[in-house]
C-alpha atoms as a PDB file:
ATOM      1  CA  UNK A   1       0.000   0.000   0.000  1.00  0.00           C
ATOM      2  CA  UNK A   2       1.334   3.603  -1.392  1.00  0.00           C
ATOM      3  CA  UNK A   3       1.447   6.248   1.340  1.00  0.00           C
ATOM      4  CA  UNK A   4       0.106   9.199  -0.660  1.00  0.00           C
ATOM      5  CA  UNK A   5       1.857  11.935   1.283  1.00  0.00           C
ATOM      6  CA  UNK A   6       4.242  12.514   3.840  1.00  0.00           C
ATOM      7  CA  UNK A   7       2.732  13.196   7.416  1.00  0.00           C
ATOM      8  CA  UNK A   8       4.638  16.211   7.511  1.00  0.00           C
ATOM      9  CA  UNK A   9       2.685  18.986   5.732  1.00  0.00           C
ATOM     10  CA  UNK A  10       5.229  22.237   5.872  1.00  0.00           C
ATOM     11  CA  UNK A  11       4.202  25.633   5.366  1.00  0.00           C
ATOM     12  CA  UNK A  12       5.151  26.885   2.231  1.00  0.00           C
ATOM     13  CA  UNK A  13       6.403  30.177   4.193  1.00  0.00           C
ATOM     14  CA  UNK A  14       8.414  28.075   6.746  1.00  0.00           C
ATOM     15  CA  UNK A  15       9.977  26.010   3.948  1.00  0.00           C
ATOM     16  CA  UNK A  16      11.208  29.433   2.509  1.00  0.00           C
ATOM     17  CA  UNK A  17      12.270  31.042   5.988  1.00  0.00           C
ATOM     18  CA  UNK A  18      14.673  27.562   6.403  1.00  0.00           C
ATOM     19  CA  UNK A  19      16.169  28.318   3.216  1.00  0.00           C
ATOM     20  CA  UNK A  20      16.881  31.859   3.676  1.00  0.00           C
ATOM     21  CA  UNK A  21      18.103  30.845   7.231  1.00  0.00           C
ATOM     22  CA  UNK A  22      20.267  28.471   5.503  1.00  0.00           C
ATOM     23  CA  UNK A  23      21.834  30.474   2.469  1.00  0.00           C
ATOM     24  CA  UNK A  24      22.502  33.645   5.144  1.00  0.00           C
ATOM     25  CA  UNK A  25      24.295  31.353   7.738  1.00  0.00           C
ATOM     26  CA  UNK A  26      26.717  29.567   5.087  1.00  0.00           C
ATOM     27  CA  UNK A  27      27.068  33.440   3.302  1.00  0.00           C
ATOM     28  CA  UNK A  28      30.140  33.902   5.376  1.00  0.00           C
ATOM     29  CA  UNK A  29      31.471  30.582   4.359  1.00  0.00           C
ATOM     30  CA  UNK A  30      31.031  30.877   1.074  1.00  0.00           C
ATOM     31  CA  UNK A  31      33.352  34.635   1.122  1.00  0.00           C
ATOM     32  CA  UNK A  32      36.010  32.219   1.599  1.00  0.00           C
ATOM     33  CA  UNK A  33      35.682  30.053  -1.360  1.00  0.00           C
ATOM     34  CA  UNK A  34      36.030  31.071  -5.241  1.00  0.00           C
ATOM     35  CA  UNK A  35      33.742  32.566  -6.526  1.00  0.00           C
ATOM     36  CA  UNK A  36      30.909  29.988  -8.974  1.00  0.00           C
ATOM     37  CA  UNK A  37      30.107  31.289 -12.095  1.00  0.00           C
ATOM     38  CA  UNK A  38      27.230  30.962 -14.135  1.00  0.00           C
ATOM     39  CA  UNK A  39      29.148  28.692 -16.719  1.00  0.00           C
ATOM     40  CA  UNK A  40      30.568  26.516 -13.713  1.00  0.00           C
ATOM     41  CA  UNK A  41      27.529  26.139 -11.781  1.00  0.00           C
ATOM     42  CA  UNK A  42      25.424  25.141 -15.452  1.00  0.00           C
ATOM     43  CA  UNK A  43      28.649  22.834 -16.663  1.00  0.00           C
ATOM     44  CA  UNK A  44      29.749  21.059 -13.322  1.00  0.00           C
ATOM     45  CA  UNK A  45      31.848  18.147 -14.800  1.00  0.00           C
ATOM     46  CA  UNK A  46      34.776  20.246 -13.367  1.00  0.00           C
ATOM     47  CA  UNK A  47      35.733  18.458  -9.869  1.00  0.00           C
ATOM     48  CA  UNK A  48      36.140  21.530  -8.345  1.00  0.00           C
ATOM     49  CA  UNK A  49      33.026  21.677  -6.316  1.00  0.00           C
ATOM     50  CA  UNK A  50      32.351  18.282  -4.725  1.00  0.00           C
ATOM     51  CA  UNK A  51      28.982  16.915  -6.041  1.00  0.00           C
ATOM     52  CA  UNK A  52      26.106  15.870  -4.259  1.00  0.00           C
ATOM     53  CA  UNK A  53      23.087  14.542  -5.967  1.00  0.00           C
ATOM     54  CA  UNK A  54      19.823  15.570  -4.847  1.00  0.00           C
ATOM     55  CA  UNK A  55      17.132  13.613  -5.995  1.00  0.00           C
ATOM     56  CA  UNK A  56      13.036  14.918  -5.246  1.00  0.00           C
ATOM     57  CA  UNK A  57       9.929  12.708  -6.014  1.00  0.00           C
ATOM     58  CA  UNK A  58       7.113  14.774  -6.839  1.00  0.00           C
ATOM     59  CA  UNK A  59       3.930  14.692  -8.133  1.00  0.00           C
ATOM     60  CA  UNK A  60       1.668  17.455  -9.495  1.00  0.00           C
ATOM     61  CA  UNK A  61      -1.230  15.769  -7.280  1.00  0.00           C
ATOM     62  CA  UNK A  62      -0.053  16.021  -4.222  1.00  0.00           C
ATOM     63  CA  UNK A  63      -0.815  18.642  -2.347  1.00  0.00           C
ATOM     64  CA  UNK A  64       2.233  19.200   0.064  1.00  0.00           C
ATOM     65  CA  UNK A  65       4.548  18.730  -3.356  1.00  0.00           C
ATOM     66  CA  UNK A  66       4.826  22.162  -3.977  1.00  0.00           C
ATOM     67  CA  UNK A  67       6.718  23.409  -1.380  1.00  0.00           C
ATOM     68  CA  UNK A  68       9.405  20.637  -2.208  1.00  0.00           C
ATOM     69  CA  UNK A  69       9.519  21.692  -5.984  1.00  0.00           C
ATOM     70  CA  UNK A  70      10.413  25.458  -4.668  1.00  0.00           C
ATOM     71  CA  UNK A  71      12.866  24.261  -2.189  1.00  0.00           C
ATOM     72  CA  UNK A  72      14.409  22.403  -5.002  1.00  0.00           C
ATOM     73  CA  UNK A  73      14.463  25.143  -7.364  1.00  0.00           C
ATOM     74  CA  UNK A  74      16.398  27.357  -4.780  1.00  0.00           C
ATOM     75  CA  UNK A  75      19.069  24.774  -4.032  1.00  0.00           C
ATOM     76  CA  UNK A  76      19.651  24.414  -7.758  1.00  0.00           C
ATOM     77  CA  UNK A  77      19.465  28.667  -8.492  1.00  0.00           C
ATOM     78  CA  UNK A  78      21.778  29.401  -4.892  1.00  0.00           C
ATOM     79  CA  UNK A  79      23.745  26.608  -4.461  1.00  0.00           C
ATOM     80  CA  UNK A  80      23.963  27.667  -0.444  1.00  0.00           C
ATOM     81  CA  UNK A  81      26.541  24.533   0.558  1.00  0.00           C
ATOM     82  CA  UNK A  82      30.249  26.302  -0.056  1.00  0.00           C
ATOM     83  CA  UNK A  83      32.203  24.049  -2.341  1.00  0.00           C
ATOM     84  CA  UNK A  84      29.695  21.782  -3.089  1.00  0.00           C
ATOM     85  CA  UNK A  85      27.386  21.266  -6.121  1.00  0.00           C
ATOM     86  CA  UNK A  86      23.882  20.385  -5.537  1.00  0.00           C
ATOM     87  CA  UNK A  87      22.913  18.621  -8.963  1.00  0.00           C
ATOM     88  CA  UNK A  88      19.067  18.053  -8.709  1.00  0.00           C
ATOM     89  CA  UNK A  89      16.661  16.066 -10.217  1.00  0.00           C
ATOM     90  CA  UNK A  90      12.627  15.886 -10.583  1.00  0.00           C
ATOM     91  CA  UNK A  91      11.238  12.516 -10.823  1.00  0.00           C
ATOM     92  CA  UNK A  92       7.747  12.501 -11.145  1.00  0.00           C
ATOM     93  CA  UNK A  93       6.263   9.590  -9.828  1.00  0.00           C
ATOM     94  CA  UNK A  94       2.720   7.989 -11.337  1.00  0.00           C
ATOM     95  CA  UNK A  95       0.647   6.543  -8.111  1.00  0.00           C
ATOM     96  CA  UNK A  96      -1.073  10.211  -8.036  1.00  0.00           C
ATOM     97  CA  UNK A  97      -2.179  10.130 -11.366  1.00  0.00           C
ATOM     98  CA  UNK A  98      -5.514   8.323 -10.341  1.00  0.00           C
ATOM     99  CA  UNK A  99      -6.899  11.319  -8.379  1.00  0.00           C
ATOM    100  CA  UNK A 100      -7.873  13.806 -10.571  1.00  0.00           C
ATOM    101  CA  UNK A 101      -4.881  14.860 -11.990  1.00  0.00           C
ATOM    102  CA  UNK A 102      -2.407  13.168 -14.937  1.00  0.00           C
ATOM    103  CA  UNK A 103       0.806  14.759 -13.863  1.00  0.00           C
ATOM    104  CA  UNK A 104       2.206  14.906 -17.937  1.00  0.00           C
ATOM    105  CA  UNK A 105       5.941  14.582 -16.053  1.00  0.00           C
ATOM    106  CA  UNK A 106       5.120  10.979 -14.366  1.00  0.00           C
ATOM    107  CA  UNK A 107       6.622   7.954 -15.428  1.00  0.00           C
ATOM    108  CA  UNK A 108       6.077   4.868 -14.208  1.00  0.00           C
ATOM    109  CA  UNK A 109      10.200   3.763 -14.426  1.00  0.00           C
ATOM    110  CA  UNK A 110      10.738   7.048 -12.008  1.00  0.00           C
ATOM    111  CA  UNK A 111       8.152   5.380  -9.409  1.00  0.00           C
ATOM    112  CA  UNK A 112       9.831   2.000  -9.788  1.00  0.00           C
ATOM    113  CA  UNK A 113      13.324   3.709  -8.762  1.00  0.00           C
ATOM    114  CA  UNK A 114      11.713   5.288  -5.896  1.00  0.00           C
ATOM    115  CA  UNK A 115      10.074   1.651  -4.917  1.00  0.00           C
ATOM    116  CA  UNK A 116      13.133   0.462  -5.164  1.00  0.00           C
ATOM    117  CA  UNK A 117      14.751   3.104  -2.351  1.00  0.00           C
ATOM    118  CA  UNK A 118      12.450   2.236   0.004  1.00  0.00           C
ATOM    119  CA  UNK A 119      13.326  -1.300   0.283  1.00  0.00           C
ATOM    120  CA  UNK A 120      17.187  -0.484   0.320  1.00  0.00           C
ATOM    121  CA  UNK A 121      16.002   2.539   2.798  1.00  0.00           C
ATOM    122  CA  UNK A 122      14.024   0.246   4.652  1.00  0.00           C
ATOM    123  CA  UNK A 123      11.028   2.609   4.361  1.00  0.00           C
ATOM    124  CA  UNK A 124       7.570   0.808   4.522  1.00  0.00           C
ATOM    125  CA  UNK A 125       6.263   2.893   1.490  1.00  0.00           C
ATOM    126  CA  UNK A 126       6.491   5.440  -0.809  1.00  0.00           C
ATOM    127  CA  UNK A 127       5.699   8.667  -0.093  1.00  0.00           C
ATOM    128  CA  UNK A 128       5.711  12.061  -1.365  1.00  0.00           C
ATOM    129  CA  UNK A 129       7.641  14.466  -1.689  1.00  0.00           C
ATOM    130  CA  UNK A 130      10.520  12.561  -0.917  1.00  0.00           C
ATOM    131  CA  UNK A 131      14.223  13.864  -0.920  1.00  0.00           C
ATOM    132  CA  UNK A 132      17.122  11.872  -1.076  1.00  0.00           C
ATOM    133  CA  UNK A 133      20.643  12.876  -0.873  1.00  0.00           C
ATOM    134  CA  UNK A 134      23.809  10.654  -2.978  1.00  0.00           C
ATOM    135  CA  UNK A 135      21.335   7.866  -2.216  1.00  0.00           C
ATOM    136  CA  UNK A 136      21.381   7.106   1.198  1.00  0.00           C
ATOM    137  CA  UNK A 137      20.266  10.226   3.695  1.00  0.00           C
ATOM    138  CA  UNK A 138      16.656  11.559   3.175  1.00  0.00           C
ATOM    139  CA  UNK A 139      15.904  14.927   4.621  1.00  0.00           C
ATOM    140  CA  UNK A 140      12.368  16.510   4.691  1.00  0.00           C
ATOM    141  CA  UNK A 141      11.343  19.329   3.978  1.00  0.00           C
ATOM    142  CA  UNK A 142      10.475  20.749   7.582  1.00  0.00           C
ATOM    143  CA  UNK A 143      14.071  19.972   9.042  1.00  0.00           C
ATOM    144  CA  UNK A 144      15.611  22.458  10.941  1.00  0.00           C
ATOM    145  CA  UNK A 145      18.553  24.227   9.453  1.00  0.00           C
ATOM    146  CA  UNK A 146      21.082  22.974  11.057  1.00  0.00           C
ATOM    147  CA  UNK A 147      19.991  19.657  10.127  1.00  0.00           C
ATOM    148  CA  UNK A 148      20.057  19.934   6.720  1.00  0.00           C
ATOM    149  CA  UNK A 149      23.219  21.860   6.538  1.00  0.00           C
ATOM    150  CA  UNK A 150      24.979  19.151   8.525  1.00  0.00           C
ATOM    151  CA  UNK A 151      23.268  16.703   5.516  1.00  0.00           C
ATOM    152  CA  UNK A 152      24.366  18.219   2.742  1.00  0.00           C
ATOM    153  CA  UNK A 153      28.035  19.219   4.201  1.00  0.00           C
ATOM    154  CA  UNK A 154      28.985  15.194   5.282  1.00  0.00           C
ATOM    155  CA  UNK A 155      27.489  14.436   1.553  1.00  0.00           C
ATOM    156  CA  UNK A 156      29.981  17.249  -0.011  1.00  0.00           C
ATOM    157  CA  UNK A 157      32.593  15.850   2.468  1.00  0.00           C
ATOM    158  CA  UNK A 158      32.693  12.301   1.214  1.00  0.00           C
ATOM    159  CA  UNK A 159      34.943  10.805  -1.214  1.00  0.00           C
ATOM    160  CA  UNK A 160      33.897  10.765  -4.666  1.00  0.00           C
ATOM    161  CA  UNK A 161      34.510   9.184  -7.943  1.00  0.00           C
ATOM    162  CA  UNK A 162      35.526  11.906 -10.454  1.00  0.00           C
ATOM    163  CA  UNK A 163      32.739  12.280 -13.333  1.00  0.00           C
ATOM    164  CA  UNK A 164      33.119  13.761 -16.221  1.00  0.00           C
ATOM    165  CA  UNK A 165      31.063  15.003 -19.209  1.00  0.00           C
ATOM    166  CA  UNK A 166      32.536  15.825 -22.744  1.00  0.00           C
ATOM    167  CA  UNK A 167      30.806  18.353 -25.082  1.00  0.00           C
ATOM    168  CA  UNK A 168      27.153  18.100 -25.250  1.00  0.00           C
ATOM    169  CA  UNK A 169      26.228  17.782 -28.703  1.00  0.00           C
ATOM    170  CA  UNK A 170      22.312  18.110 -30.085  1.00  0.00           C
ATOM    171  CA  UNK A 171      22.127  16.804 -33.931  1.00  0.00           C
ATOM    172  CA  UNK A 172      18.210  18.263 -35.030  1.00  0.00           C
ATOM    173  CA  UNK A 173      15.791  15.639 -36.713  1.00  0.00           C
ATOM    174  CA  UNK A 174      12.968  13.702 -36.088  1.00  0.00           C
ATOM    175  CA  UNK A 175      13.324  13.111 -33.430  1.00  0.00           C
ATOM    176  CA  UNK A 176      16.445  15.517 -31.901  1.00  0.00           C
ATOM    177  CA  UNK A 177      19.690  12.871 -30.521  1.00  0.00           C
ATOM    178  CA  UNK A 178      21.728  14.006 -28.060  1.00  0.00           C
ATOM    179  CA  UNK A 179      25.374  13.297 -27.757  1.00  0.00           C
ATOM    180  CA  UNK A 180      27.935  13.045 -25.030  1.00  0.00           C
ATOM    181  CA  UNK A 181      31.095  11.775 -23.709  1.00  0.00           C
ATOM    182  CA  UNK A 182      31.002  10.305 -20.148  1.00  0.00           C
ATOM    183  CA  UNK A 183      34.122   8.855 -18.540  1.00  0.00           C
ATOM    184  CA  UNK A 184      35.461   8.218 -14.526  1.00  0.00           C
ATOM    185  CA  UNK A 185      38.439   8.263 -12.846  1.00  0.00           C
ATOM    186  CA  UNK A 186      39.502   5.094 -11.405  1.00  0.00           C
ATOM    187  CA  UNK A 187      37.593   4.083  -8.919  1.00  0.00           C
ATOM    188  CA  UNK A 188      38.560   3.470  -5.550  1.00  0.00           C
ATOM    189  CA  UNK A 189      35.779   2.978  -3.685  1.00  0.00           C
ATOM    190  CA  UNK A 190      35.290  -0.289  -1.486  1.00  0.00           C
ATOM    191  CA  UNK A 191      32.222  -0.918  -4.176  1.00  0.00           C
ATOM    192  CA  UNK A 192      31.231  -1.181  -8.181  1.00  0.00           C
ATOM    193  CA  UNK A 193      28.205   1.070  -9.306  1.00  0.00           C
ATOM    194  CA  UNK A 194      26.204   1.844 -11.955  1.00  0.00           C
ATOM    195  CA  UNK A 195      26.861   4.392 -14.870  1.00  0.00           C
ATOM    196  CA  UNK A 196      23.363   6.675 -15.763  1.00  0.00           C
ATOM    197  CA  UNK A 197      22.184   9.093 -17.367  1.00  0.00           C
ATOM    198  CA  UNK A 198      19.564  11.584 -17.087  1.00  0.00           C
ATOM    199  CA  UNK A 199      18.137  14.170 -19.710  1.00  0.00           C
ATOM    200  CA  UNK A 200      16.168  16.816 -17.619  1.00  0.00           C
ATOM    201  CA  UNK A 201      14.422  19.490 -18.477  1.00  0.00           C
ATOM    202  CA  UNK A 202      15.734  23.123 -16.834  1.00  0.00           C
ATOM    203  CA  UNK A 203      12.324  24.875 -16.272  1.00  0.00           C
ATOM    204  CA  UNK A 204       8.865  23.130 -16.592  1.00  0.00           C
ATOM    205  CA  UNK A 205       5.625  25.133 -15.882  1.00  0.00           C
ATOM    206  CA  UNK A 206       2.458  23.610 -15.670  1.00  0.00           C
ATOM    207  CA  UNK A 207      -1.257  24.586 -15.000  1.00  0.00           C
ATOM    208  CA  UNK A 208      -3.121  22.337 -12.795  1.00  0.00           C
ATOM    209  CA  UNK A 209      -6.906  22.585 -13.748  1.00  0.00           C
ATOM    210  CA  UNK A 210      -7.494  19.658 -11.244  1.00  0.00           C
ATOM    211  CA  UNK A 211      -6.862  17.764  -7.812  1.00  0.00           C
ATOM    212  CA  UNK A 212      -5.196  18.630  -4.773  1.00  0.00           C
ATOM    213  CA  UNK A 213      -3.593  21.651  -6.389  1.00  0.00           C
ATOM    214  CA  UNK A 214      -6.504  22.192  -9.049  1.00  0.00           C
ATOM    215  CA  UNK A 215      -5.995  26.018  -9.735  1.00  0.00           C
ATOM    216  CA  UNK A 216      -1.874  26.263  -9.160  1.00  0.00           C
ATOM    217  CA  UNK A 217       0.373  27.221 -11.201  1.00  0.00           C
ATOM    218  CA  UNK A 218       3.708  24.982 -10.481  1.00  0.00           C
ATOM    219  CA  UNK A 219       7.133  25.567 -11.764  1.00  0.00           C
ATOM    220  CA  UNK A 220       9.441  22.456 -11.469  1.00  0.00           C
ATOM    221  CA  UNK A 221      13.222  22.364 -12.109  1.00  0.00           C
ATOM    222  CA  UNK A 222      15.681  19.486 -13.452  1.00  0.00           C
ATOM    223  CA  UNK A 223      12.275  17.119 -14.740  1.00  0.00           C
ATOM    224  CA  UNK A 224      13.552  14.059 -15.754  1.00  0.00           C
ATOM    225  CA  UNK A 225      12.786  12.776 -18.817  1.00  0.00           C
ATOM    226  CA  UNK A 226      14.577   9.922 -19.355  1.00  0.00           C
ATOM    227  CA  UNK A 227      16.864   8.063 -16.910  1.00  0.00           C
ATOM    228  CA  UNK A 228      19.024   5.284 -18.676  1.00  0.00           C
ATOM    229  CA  UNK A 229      21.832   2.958 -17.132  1.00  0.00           C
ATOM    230  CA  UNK A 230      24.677   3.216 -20.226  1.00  0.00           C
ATOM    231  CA  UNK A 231      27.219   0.483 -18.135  1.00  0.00           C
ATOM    232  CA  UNK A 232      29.046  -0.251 -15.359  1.00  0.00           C
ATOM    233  CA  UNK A 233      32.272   1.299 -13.110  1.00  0.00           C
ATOM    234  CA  UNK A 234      33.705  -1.597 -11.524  1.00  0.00           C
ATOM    235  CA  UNK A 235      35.988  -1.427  -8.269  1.00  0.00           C
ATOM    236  CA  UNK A 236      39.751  -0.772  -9.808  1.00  0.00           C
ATOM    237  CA  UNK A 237      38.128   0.318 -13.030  1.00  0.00           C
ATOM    238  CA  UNK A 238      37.490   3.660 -15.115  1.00  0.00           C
ATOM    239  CA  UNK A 239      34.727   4.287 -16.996  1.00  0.00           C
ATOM    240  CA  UNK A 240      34.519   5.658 -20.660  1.00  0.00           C
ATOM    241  CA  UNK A 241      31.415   5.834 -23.580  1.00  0.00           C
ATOM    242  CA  UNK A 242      30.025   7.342 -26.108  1.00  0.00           C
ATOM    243  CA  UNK A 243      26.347   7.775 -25.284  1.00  0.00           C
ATOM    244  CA  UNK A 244      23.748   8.687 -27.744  1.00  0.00           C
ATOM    245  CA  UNK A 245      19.967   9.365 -26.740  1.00  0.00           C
ATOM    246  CA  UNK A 246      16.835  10.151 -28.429  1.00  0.00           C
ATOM    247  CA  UNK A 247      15.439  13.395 -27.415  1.00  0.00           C
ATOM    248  CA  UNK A 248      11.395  13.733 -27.006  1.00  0.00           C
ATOM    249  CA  UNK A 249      10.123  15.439 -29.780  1.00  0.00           C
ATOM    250  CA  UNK A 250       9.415  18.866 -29.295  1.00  0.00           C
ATOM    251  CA  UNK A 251      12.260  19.575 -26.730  1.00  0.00           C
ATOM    252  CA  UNK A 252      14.313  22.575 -26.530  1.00  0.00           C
ATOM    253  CA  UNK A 253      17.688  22.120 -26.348  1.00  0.00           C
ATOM    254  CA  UNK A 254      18.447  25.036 -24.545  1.00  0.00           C
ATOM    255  CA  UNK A 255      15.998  23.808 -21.769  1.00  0.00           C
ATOM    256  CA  UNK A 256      18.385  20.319 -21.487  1.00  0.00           C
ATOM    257  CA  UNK A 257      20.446  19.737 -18.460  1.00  0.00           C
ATOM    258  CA  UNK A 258      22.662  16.062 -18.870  1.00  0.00           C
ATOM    259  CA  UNK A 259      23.108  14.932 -15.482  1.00  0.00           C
ATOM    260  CA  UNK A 260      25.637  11.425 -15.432  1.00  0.00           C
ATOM    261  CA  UNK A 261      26.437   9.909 -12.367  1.00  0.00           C
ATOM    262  CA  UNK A 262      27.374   6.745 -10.666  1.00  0.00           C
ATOM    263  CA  UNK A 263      25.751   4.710  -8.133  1.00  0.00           C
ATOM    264  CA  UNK A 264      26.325   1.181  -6.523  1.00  0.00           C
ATOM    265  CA  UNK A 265      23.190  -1.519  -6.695  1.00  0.00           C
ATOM    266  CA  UNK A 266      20.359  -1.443  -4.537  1.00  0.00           C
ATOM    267  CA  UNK A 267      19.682   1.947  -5.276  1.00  0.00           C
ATOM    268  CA  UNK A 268      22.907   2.548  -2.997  1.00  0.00           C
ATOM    269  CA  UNK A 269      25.889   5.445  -2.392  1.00  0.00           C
ATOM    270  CA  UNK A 270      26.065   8.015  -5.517  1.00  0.00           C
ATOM    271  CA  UNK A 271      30.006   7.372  -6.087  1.00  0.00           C
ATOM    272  CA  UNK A 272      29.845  10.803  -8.516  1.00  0.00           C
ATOM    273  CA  UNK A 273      28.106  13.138 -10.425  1.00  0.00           C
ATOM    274  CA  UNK A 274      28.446  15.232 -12.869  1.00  0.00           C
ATOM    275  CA  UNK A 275      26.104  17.778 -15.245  1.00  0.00           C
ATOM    276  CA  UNK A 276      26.382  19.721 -18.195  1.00  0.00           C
ATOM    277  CA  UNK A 277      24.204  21.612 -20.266  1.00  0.00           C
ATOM    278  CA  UNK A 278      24.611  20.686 -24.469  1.00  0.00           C
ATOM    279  CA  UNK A 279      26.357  23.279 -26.554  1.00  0.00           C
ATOM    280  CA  UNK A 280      24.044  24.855 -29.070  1.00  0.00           C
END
């Protein structure tokens, strides 16, 4: 049985107050760093910032989803963690769909993966939303500050497999294919993992004419599209591939993030991450 929502309900305006509360405290922190710029913070297959993956399941259907989506949108526009790089991703998950509202971002391979977390997370069911940090710390939305700072800085902290993403290439046609390079460093983590890929959209709006948020207008960030496992990284190992993907017809380019990363089975630890936006 699908748990529909989490039992926390947050107030949109607390949700907001933690984040402010969050990018002033780490403001100092981050005067001590190098600067990010725009084409670093869009391009991160530099190692210079330490990735962390943040992954939100969503649903347009669900009422205390919206507040997630925002909070999501302002870790991926302010980056507050100094020398780390929050690369997020949307997954839409289906099980709403039956109550009054199709979300047109769900896919049923996006509520599989989640499944699939609870059982490694030991959860008893899904639930949404549902954030999950380099694949093994949740955090909810209604955490204290602290809380979540302390999250996300022991996920920056860890040791990570180097990523890497070549030029982003999109040929036009019918429909639009995407090209890439993705290679690793070797790694030398106790474990193997899993090579993906995700194409995500930057900026999604939608109009919800029904359900829980009937009337709303929601903006999502990073909506996955398509998430596709291109090999494997095993212990010792590097990784390196020419990937190739098949665009949904009518995409923009220019609204296409290409988020690779690595993860060991179970869903388990995110080894590394990387993004990049294609060249066009």
């Amino acid at each position: 049985m699908l748990r529909r929502s989490s039992a926390l309900l947050p107030v949109h305006a607390r949700v907001m107050l933690v984040l402010s509360l969050l990018c002033v405290s780490l403001a100092l922190k981050a005067r001590e760093l190098p600067v990010q710029t725009t084409a670093t913070a869009a391009n991160s297959s530099d190692t210079a910032a330490h990735p962390v993956l943040v992954e939100l399941f969503t649903s347009e259907g669900c009422s205390s989803c919206p507040p997630a989506d925002e909070m999501i949108r302002k870790l991926d526009e302010l980056q507050p963690i100094p020398g780390a790089r929050l690369i997020v991703l949307s997954e839409h998950v289906t099980y709403w769909d039956q109550d009054g509202w199709k979300d047109p971002n769900s896919q049923a391979a996006l509520t599989d993966r989640q499944a699939a977390y609870e059982s490694a997370l030991k959860e008893p069911s899904s639930y949404t939303p549902q954030i999950i940090v380099d694949g093994t710390e949740q955090i909810h939305i209604d955490y204290p500050q602290q809380q979540m700072t302390d999250i996300f800085e022991k996920a920056a902290a860890a040791a990570k497999v180097p990523v890497r993403i070549g030029e982003v290439t999109v040929a036009s046609g019918s429909p639009a294919v995407l090209r890439a390079h993705i290679e690793t460093e070797v790694n030398s983590e106790k474990h193997g993992g899993d090579v993906y890929v995700a194409v995500a959209l930057d900026r999604v709006e939608s109009q919800v004419l029904k359900g829980e948020n009937g009337g709303k207008h929601l903006v999502h960030v990073a909506v996955v599209q398509q998430l596709t496992k291109v090999g494997k990284l095993p212990k010792g190992k590097s990784f390196s591939q020419d990937v190739q993907l098949k665009l949904v017809p009518g995409t923009d380019p220019k609204n296409v993030r290409l988020v690779a990363f690595v993860q060991e089975s179970g869903p388990g630890t995110v080894l590394g991450a990387a993004q990049r936006k294609p060249t066009v």
